[in-house]
Protein backbone atom coordinates (compact mmCIF):
# COMPACT_ATOMS: atom_id res chain seq x y z
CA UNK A 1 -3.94 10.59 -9.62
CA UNK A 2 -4.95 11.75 -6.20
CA UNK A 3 -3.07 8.54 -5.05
CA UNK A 4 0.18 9.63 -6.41
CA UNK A 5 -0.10 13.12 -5.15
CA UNK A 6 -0.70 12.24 -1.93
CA UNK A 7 2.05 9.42 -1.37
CA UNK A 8 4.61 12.39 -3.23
CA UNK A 9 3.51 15.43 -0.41
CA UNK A 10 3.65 12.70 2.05
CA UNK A 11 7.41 11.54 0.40
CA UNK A 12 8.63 15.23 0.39
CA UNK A 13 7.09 15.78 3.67
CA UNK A 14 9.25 13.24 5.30
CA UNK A 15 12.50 14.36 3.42
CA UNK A 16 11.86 17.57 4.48
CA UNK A 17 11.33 16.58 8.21
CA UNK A 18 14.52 14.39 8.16
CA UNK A 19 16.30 17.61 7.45
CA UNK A 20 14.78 19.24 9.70
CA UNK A 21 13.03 21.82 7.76
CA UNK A 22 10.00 20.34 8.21
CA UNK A 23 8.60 22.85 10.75
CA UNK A 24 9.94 25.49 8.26
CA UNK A 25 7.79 24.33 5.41
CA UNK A 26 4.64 24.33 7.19
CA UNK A 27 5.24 28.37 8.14
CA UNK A 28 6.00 29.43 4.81
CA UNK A 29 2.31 27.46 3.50
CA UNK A 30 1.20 30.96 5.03
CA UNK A 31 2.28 32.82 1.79
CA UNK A 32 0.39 30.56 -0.60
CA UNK A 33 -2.44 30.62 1.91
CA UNK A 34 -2.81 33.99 2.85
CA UNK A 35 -5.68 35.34 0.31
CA UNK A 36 -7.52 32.31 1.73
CA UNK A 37 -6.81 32.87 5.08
CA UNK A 38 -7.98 36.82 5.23
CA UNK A 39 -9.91 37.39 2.11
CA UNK A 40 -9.24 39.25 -0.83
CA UNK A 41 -9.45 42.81 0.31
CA UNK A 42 -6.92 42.45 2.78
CA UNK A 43 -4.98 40.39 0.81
CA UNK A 44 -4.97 43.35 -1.65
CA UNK A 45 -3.27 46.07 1.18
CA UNK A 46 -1.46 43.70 2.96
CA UNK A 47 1.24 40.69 2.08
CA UNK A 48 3.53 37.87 4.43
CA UNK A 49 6.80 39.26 4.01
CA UNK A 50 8.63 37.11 6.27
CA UNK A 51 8.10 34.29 8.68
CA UNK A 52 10.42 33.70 11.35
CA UNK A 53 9.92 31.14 14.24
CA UNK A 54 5.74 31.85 14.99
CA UNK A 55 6.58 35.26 14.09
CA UNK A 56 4.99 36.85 10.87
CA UNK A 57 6.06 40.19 9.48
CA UNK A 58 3.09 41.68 6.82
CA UNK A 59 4.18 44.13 4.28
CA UNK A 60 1.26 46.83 4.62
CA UNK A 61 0.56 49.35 2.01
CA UNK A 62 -1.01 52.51 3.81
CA UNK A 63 -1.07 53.82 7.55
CA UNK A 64 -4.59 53.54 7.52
CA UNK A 65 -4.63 50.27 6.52
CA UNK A 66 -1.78 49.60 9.12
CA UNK A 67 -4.21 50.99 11.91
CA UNK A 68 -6.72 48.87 10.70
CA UNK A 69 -4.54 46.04 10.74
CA UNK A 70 -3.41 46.72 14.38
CA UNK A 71 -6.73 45.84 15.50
CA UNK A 72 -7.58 42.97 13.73
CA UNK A 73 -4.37 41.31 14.40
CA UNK A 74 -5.77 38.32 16.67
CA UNK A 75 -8.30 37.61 14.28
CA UNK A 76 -5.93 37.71 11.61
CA UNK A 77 -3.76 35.06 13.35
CA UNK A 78 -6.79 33.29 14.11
CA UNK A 79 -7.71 32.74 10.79
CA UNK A 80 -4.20 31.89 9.58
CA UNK A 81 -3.96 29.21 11.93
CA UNK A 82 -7.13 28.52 10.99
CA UNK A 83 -6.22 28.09 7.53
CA UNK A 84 -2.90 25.92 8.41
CA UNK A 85 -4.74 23.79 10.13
CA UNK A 86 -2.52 24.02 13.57
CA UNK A 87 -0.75 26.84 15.28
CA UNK A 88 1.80 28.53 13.53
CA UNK A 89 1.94 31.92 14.15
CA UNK A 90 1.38 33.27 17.56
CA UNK A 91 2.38 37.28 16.62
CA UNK A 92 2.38 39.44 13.69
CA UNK A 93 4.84 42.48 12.93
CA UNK A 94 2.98 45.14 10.51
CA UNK A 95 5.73 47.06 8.38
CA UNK A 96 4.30 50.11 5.53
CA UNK A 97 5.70 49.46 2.37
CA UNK A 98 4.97 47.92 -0.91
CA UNK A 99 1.90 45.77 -1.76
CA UNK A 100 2.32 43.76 -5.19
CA UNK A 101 -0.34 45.19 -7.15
CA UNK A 102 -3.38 43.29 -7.73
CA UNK A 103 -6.67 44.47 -8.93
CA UNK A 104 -8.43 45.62 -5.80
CA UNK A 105 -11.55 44.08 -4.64
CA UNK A 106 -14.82 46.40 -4.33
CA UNK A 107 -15.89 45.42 -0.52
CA UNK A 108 -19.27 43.96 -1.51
CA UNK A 109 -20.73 43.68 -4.61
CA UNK A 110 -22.78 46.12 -6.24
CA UNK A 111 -25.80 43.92 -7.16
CA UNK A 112 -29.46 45.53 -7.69
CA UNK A 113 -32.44 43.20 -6.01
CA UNK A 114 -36.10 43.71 -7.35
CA UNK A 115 -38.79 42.23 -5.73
CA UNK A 116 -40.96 40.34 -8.67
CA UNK A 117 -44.61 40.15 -9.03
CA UNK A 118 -45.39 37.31 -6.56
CA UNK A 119 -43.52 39.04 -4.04
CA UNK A 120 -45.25 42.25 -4.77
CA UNK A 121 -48.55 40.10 -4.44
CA UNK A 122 -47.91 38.89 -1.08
CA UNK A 123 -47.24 41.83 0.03
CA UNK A 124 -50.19 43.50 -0.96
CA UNK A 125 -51.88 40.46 0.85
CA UNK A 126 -50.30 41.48 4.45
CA UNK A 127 -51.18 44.90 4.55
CA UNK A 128 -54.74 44.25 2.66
CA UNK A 129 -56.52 44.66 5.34
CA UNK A 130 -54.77 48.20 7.32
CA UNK A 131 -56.88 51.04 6.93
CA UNK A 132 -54.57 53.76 7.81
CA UNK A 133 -52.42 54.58 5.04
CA UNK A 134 -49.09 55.92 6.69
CA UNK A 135 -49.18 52.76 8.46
CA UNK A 136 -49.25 50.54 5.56
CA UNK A 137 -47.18 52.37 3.55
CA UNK A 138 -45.04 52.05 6.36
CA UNK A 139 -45.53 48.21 7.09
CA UNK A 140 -45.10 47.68 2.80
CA UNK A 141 -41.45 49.41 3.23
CA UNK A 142 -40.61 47.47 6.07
CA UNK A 143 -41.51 43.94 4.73
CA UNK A 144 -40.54 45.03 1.06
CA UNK A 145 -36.60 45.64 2.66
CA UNK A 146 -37.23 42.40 4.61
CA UNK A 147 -37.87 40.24 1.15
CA UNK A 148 -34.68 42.24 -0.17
CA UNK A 149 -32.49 41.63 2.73
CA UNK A 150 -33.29 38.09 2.69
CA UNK A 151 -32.60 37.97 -1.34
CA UNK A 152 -29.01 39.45 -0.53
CA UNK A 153 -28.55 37.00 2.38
CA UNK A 154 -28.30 38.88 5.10
């Protein structure tokens, strides 16, 4: 099946091309990419409106988010291009208007981490043997957010 799909994109591809809209098709793969290409919580305040040339005009739902979007435009086109796999946009064009509505996105997940008994243990086992207690209540919070910071990946 993967065959077939590939010998059709490659067929349309070079129907397209001998039309000359080849070019064209390739900077319009930015609207079904774009989620991809900048994640889903600015996909959720901001949307391709238009492409023209290496030009790409985003439809952007707030001025704050516009703001925000005026600085991160590099990386944005970075990661588009990114995405596309070759450079297709060189400039972006931010325009306040109308987002399609989509459920938003919280910006990280709100997950609770516990450390479990082994972890407790070990802990216990590094600061066993300090004799001031401020200081290893201290050292306990520091490894304890240490073990959860590594359980959240960061």
């Amino acid at each position: 099946m993967r065959k077939k799909l590939d010998r059709l994109s490659y067929t349309l591809g070079s129907m397209l091309k001998a039309r000359g809209l080849g070019s064209r098709l390739s900077e319009y793969r930015v609207f079904g990419q774009w989620e991809k290409s900048v994640g889903p919580v600015i996909a959720c305040h901001a949307q391709p409106q238009a492409v023209r040339g290496k030009k790409l005009t985003l439809v952007v739902d707030s001025p704050a988010w516009m703001q925000q979007l005026s600085l991160l435009k590099p990386e944005i086109i970075k990661k588009v291009n990114s995405t596309l796999g070759k450079e297709t946009i060189k400039e972006i064009t931010l325009r306040l208007g109308e987002v399609e509505s989509r459920e938003q996105p919280l910006e990280e997940p709100i997950v609770s981490y516990v450390l479990n008994q082994d972890e407790r243990e070990k802990i216990e086992d590094y600061i066993r043997e300090i004799s001031d207690t401020d200081t290893r209540e201290a050292v306990r919070r520091v490894i304890e957010k240490d073990f959860l910071s590594r359980k959240r990946g960061r």
